[in-house]
C-alpha atoms as a PDB file:
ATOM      1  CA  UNK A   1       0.000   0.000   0.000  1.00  0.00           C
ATOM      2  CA  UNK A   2       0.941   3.465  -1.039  1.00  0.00           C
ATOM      3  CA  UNK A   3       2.100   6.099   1.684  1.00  0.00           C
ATOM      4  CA  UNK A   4      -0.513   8.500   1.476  1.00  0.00           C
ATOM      5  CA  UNK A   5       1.547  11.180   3.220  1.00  0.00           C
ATOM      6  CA  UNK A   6       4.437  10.738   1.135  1.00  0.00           C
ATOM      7  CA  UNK A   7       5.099  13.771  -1.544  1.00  0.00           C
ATOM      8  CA  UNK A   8       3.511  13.184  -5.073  1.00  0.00           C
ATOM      9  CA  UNK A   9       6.053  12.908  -7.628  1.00  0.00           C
ATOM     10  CA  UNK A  10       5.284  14.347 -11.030  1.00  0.00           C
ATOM     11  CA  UNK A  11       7.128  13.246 -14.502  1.00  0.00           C
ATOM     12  CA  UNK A  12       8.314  16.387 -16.363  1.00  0.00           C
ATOM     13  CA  UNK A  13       4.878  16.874 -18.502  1.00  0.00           C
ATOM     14  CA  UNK A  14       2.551  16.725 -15.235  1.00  0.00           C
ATOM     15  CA  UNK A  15       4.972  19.465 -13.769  1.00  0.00           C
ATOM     16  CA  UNK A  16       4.481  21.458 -16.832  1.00  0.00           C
ATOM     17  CA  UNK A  17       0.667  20.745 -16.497  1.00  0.00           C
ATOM     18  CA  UNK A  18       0.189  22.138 -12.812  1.00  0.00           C
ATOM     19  CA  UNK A  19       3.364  24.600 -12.217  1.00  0.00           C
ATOM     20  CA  UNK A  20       2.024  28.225 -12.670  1.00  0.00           C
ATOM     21  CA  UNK A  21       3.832  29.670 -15.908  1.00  0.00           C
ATOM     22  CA  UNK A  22       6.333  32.378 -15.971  1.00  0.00           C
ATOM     23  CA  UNK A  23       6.459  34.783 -19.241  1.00  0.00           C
ATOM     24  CA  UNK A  24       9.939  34.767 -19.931  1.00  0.00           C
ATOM     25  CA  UNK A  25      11.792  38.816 -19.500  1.00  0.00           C
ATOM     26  CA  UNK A  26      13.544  39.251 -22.836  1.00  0.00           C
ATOM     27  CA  UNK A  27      14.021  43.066 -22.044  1.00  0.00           C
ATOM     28  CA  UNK A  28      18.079  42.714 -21.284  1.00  0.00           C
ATOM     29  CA  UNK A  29      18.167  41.593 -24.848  1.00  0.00           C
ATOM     30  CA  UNK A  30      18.384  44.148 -27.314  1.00  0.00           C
ATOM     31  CA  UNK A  31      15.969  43.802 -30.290  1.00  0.00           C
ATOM     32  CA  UNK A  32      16.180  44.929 -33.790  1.00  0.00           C
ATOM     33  CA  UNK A  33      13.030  43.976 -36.092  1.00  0.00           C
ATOM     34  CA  UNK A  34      14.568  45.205 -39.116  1.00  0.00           C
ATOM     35  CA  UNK A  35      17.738  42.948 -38.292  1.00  0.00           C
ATOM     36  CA  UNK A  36      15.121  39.613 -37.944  1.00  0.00           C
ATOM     37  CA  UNK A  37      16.280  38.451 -41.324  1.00  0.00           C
ATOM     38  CA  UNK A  38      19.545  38.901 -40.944  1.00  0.00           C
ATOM     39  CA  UNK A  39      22.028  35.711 -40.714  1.00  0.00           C
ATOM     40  CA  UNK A  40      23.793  37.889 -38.594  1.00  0.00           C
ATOM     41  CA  UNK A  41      21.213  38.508 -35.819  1.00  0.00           C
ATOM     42  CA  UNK A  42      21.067  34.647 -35.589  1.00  0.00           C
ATOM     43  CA  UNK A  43      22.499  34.676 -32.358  1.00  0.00           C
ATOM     44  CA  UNK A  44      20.210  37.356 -30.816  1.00  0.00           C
ATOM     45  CA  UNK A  45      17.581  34.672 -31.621  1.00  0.00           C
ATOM     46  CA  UNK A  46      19.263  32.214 -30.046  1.00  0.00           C
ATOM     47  CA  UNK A  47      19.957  34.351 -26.754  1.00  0.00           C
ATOM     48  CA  UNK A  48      16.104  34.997 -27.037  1.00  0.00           C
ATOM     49  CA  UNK A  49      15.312  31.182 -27.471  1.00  0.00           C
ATOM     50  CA  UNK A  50      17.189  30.391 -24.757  1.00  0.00           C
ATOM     51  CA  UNK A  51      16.058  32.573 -22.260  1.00  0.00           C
ATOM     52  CA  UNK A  52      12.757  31.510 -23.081  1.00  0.00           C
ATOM     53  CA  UNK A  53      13.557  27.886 -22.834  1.00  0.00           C
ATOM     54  CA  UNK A  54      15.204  28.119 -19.701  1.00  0.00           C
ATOM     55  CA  UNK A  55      11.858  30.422 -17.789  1.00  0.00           C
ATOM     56  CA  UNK A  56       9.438  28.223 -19.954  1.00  0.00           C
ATOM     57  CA  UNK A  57      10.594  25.235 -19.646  1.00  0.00           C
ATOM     58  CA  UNK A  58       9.638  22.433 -19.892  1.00  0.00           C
ATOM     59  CA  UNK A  59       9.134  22.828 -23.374  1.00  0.00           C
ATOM     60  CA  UNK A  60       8.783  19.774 -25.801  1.00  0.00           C
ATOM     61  CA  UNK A  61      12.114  19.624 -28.013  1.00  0.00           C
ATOM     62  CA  UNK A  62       9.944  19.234 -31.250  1.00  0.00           C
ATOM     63  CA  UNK A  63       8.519  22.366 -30.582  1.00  0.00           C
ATOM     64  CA  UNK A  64      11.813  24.142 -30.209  1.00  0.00           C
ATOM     65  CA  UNK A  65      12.773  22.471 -33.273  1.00  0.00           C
ATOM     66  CA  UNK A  66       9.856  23.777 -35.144  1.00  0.00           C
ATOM     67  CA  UNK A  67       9.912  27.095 -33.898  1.00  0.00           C
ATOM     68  CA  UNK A  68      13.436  26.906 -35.085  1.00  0.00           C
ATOM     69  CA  UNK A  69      13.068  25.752 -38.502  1.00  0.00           C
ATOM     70  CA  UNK A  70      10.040  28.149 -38.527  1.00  0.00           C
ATOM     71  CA  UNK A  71      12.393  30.982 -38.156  1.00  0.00           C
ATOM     72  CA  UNK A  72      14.944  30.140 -40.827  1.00  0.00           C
ATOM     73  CA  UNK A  73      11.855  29.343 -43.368  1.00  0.00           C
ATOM     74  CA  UNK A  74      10.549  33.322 -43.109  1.00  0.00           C
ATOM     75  CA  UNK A  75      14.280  34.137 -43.148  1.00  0.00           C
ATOM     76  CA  UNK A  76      14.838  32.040 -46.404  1.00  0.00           C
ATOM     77  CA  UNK A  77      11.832  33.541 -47.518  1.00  0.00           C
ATOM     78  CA  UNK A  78      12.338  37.290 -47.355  1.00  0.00           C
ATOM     79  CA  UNK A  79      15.782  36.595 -48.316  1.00  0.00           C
ATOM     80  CA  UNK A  80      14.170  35.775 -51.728  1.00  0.00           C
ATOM     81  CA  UNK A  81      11.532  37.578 -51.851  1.00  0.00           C
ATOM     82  CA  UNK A  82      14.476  41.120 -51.568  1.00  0.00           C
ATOM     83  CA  UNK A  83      16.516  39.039 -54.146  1.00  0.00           C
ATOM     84  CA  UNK A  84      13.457  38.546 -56.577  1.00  0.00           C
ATOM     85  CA  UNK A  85      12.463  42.271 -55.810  1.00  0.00           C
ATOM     86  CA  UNK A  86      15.861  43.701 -56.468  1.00  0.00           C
ATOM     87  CA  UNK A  87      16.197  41.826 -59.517  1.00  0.00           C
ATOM     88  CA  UNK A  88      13.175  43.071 -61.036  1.00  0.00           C
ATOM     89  CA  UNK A  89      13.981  46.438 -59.917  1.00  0.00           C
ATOM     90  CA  UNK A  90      17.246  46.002 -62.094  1.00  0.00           C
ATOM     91  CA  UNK A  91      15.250  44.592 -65.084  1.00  0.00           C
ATOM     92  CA  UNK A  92      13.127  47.914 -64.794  1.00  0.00           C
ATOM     93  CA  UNK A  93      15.690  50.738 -64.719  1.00  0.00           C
ATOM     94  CA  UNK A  94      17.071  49.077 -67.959  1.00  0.00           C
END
């Protein structure tokens, strides 16, 4: 028989299920929406990621993942959609 007085002990995804949530305080981390794009600024996303991960947490790593490969799909994607726009820019001034 189980010791009823003995602490309940919860697997990650129950903890995640009854632990109150805490928004994650991104405000030491200096943001540039115009630089979102931007190979470079990579690693701003990551320091935002992470700190998010790590006041989040748990967080499923398939969802980190997809948030991830979310990011570099609208990267890819203005990246061509300024490369198709600049071309036809140059197709129009001659």
């Amino acid at each position: 028989m189980a010791n009823e007085d003995a602490p309940l002990r919860l697997n990650s995804a129950e903890a995640a299920d009854t632990a109150p949530f805490r928004k994650a305080d991104l405000s030491s981390i200096k943001a540039d929406p115009d630089s979102f794009y931007e190979f470079g600024y990579r690693s701003v996303i990551d320091q935002m990621i992470a700190r998010v991960v790590e006041t989040e947490a748990p967080v499923r790593a398939d969802v980190v993942a997809h948030i991830r490969s979310d990011l570099e799909l609208n990267r890819a994607t203005r990246f061509l959609l300024n490369d198709h726009s600049a071309r036809a820019d140059r197709r129009s001034t001659h």
